[in-house]
N, C-alpha and C. Protein backbone atom coordinates (compact mmCIF):
# COMPACT_ATOMS: atom_id res chain seq x y z
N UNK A 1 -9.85 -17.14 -24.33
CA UNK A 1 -9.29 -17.34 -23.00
C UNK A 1 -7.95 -18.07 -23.18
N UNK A 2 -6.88 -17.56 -22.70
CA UNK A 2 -5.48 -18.32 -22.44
C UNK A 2 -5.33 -18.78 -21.15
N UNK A 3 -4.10 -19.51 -21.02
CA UNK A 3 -4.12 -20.03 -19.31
C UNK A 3 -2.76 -19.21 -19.08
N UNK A 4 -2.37 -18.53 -18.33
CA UNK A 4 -1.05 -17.61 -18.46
C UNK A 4 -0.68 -18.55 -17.09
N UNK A 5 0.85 -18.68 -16.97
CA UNK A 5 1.17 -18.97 -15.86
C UNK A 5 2.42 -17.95 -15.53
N UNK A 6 2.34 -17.73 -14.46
CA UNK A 6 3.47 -17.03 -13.88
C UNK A 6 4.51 -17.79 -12.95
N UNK A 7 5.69 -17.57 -12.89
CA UNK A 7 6.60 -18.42 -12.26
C UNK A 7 7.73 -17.28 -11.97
N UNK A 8 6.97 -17.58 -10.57
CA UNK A 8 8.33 -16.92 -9.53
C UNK A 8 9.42 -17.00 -9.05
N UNK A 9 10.39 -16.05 -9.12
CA UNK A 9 11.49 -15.96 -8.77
C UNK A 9 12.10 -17.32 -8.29
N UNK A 10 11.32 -18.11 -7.25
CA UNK A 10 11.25 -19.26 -6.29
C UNK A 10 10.67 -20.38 -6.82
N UNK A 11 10.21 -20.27 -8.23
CA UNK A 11 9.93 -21.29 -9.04
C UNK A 11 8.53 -21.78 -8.30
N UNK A 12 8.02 -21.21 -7.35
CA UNK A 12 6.37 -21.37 -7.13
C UNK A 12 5.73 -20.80 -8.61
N UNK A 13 4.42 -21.42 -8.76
CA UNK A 13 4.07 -21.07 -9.66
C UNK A 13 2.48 -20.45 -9.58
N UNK A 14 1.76 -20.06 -10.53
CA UNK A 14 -0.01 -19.34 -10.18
C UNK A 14 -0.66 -19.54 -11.71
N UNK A 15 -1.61 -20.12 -12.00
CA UNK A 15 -2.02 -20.18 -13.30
C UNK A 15 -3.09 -19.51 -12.98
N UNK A 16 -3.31 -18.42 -14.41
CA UNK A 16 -5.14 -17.72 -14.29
C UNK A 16 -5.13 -17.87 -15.48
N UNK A 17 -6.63 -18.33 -15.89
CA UNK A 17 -7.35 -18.50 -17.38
C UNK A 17 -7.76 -16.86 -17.33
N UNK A 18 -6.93 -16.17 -18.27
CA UNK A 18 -6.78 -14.60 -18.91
C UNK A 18 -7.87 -14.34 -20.23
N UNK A 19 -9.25 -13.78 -19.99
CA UNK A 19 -9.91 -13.14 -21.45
C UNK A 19 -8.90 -12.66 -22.44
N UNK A 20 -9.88 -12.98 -23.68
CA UNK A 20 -9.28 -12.10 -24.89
C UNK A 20 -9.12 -10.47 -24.62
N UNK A 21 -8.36 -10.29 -24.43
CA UNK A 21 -7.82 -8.30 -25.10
C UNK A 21 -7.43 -8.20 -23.72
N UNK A 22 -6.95 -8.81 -22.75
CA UNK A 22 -6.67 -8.45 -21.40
C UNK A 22 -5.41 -9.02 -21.39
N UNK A 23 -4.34 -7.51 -20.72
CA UNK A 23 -3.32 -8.24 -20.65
C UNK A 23 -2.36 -8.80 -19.86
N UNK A 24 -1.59 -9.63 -19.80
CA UNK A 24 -0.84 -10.28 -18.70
C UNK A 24 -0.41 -9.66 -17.70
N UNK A 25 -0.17 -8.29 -17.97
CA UNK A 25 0.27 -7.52 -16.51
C UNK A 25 -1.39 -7.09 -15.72
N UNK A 26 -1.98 -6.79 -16.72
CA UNK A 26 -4.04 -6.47 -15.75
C UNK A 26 -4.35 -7.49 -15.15
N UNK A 27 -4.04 -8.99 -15.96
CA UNK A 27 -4.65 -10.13 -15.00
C UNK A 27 -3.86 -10.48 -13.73
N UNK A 28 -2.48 -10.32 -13.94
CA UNK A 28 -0.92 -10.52 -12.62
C UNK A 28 -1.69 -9.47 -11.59
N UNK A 29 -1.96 -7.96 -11.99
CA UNK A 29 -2.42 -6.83 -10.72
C UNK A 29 -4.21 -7.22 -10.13
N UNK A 30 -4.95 -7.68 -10.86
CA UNK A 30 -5.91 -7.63 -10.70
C UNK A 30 -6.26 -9.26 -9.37
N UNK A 31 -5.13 -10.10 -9.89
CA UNK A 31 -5.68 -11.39 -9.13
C UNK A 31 -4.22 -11.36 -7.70
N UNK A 32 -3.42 -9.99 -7.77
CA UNK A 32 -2.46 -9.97 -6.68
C UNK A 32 -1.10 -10.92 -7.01
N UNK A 33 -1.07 -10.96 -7.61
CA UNK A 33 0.46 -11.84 -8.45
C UNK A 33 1.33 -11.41 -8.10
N UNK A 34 2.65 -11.47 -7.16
CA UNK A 34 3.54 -10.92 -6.58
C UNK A 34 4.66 -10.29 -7.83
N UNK A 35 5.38 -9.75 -7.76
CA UNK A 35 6.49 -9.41 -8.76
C UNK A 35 5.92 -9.12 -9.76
N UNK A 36 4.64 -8.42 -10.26
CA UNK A 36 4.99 -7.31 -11.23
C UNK A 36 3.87 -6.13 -10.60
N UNK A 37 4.85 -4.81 -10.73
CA UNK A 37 4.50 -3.87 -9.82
C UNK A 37 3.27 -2.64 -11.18
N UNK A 38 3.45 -2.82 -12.57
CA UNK A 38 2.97 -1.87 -13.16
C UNK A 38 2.14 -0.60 -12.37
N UNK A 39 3.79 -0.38 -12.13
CA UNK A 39 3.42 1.16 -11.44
C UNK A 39 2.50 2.40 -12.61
N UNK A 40 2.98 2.10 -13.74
CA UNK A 40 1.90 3.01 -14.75
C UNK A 40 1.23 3.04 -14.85
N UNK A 41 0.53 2.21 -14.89
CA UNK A 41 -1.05 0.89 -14.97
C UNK A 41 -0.88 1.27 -16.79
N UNK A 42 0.25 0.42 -16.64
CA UNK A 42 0.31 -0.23 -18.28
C UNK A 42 0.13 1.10 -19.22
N UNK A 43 0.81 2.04 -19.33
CA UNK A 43 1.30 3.22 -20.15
C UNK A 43 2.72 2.68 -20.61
N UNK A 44 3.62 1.95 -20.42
CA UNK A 44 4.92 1.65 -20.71
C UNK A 44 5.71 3.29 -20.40
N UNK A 45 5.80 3.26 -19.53
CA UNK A 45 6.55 4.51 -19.08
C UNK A 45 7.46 3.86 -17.61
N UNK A 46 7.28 2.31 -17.06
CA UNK A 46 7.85 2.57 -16.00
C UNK A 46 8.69 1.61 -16.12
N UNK A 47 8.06 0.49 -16.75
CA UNK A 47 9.44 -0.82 -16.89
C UNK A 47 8.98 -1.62 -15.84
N UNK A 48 8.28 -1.75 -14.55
CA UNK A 48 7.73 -2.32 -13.97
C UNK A 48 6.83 -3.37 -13.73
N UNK A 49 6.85 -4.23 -15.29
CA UNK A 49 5.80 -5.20 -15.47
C UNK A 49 6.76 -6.24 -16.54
N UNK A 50 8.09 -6.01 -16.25
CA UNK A 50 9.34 -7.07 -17.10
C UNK A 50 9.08 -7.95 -16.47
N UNK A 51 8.73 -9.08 -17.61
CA UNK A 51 8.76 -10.86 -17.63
C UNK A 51 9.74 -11.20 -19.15
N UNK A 52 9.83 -12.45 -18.67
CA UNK A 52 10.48 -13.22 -19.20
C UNK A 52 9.80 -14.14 -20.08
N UNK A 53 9.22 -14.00 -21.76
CA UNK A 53 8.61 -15.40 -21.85
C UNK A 53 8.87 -16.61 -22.01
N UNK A 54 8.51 -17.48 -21.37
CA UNK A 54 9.19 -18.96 -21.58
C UNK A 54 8.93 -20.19 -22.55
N UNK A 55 7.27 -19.90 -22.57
CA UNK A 55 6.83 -21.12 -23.42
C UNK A 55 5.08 -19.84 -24.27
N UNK A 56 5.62 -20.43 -24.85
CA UNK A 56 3.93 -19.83 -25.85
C UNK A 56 3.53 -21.46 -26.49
N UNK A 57 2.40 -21.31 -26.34
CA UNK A 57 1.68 -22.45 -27.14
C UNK A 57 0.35 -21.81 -27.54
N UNK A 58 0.43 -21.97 -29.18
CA UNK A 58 -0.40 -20.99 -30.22
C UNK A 58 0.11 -20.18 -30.61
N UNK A 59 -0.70 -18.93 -30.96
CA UNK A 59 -0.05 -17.81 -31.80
C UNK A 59 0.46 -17.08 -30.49
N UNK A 60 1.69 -16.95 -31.62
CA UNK A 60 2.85 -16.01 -30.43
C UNK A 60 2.44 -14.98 -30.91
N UNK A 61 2.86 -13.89 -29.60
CA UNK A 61 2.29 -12.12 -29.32
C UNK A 61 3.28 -11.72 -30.41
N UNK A 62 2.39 -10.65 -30.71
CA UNK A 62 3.51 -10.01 -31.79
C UNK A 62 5.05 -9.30 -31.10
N UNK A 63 5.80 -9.42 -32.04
CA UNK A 63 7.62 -8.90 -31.56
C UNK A 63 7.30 -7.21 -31.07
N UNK A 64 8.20 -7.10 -30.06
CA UNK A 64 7.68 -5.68 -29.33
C UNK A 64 7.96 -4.33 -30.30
N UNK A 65 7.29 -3.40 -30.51
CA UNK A 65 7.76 -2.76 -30.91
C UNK A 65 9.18 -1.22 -30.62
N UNK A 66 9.36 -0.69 -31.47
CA UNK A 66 10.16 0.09 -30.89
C UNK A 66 10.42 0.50 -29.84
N UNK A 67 9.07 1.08 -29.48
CA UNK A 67 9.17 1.97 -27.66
C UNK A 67 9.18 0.81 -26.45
N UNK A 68 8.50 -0.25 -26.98
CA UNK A 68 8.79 -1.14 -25.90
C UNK A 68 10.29 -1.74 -25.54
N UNK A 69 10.90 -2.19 -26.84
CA UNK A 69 12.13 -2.08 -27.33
C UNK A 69 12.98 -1.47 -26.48
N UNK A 70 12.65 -0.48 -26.68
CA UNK A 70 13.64 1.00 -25.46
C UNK A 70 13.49 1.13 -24.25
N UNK A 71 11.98 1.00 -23.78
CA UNK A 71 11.58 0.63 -22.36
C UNK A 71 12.68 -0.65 -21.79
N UNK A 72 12.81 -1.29 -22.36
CA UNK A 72 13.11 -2.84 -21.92
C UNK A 72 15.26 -2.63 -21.61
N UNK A 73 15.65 -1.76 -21.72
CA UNK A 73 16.56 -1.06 -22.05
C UNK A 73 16.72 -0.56 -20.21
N UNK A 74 15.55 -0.49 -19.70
CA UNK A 74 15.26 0.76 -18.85
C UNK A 74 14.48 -0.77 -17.08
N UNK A 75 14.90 -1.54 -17.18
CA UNK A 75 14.26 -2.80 -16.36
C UNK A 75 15.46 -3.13 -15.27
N UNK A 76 14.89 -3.35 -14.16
CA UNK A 76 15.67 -3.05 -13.10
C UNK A 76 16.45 -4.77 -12.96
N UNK A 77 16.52 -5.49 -13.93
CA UNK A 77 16.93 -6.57 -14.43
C UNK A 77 17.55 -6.33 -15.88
N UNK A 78 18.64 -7.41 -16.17
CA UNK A 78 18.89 -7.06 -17.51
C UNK A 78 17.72 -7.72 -17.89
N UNK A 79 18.25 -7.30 -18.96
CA UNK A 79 17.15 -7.73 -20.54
C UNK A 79 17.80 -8.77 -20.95
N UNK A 80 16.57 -9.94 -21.32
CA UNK A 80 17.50 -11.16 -22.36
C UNK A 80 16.48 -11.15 -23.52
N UNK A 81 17.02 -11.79 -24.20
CA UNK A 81 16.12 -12.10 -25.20
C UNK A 81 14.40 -12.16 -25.69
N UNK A 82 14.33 -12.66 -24.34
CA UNK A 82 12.89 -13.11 -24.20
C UNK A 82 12.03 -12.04 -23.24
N UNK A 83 12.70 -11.04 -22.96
CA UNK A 83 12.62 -10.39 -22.06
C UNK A 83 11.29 -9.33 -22.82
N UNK A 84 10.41 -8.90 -22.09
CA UNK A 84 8.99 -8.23 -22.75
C UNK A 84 8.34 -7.52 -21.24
N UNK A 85 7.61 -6.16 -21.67
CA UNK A 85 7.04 -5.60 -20.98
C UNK A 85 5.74 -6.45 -20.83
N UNK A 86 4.98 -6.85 -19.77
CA UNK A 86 3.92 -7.24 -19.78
C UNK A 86 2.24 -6.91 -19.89
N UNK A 87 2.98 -5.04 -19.97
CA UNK A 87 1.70 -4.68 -20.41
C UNK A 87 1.31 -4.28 -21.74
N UNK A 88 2.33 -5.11 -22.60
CA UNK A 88 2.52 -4.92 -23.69
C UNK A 88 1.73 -6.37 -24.68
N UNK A 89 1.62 -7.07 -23.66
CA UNK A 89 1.28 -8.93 -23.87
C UNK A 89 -0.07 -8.89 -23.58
N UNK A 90 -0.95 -8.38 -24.88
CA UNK A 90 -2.04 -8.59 -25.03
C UNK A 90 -2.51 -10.33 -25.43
N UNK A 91 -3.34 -10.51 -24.27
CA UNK A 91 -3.88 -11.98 -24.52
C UNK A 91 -4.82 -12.20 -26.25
N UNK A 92 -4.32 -12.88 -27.13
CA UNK A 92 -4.98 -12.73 -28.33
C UNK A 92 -6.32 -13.86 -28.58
N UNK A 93 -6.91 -14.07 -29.87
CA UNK A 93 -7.87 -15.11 -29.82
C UNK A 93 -6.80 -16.46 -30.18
N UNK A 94 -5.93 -16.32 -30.66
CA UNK A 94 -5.04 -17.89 -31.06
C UNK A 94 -3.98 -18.26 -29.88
N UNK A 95 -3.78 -17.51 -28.99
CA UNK A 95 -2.89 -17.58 -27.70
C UNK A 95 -3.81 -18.83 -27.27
N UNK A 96 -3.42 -20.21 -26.51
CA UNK A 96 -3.71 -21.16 -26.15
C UNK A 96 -3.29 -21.18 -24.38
N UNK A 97 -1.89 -21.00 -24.71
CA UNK A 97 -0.87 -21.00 -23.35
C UNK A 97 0.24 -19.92 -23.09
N UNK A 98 0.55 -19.32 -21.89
CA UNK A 98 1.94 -18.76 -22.30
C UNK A 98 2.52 -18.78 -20.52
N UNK A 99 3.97 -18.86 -20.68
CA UNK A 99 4.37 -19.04 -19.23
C UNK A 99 5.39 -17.76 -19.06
N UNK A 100 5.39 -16.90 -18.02
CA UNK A 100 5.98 -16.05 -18.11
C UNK A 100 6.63 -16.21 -16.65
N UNK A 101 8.23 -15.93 -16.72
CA UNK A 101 9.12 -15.96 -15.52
C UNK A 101 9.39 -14.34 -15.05
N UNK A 102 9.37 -14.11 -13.54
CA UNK A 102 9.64 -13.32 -13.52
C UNK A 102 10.76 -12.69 -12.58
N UNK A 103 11.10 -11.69 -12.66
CA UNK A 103 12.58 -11.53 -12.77
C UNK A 103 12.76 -11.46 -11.27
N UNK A 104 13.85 -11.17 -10.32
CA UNK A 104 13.80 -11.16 -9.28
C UNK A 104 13.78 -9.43 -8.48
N UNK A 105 13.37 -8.52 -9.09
CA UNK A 105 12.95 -7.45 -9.15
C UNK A 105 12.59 -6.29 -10.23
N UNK A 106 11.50 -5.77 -9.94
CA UNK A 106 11.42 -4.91 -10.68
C UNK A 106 11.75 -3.35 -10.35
N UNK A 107 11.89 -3.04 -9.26
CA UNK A 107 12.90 -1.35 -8.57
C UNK A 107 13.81 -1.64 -8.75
């Protein structure tokens, strides 16, 4: 279990304690989390689930790979650095914490 927090646009914030293998964009749609739309339901085909990560505490998610890479290319926000599809942010067993900002749209 991780504690994911999300932080909105407006700097309100929502913490949910997230299971192992579930990922940050299933727990954001499933508990109604405003601002991420994963219109795919997490296929990485839409770009619709761009966050920002801010803080990891524990083992950090692995670096995105290629196609996500390119997706992220494709986000109705630029891309920074930290910038990650969220249905790509599988909650792991060494993940402790992670805070994810999110952008001020995803259309």
């Amino acid at each position: 279990m991780a504690k994911i927090t999300y932080v909105e646009p407006d700097g309100s914030r929502s913490v949910l304690d997230v299971p192992v293998g579930v990922t940050v964009m299933d727990a954001a749609v499933e508990e109604g989390i405003g601002g991420i739309v994963g219109q795919c339901g997490g296929r990485m085909v839409c770009a619709t689930c761009h966050v920002f990560v801010e803080e990891v505490e524990g083992e950090s998610p692995p670096e995105p790979d290629d196609d996500e890479d390119e997706m992220l290319d494709y986000t109705a926000v630029e891309r920074r650095p930290e910038s990650r599809l969220s249905c790509q942010l599988t909650v792991g067993d060494g993940l402790g914490a992670l805070v994810v900002r999110l952008p001020e749209s995803q259309t």
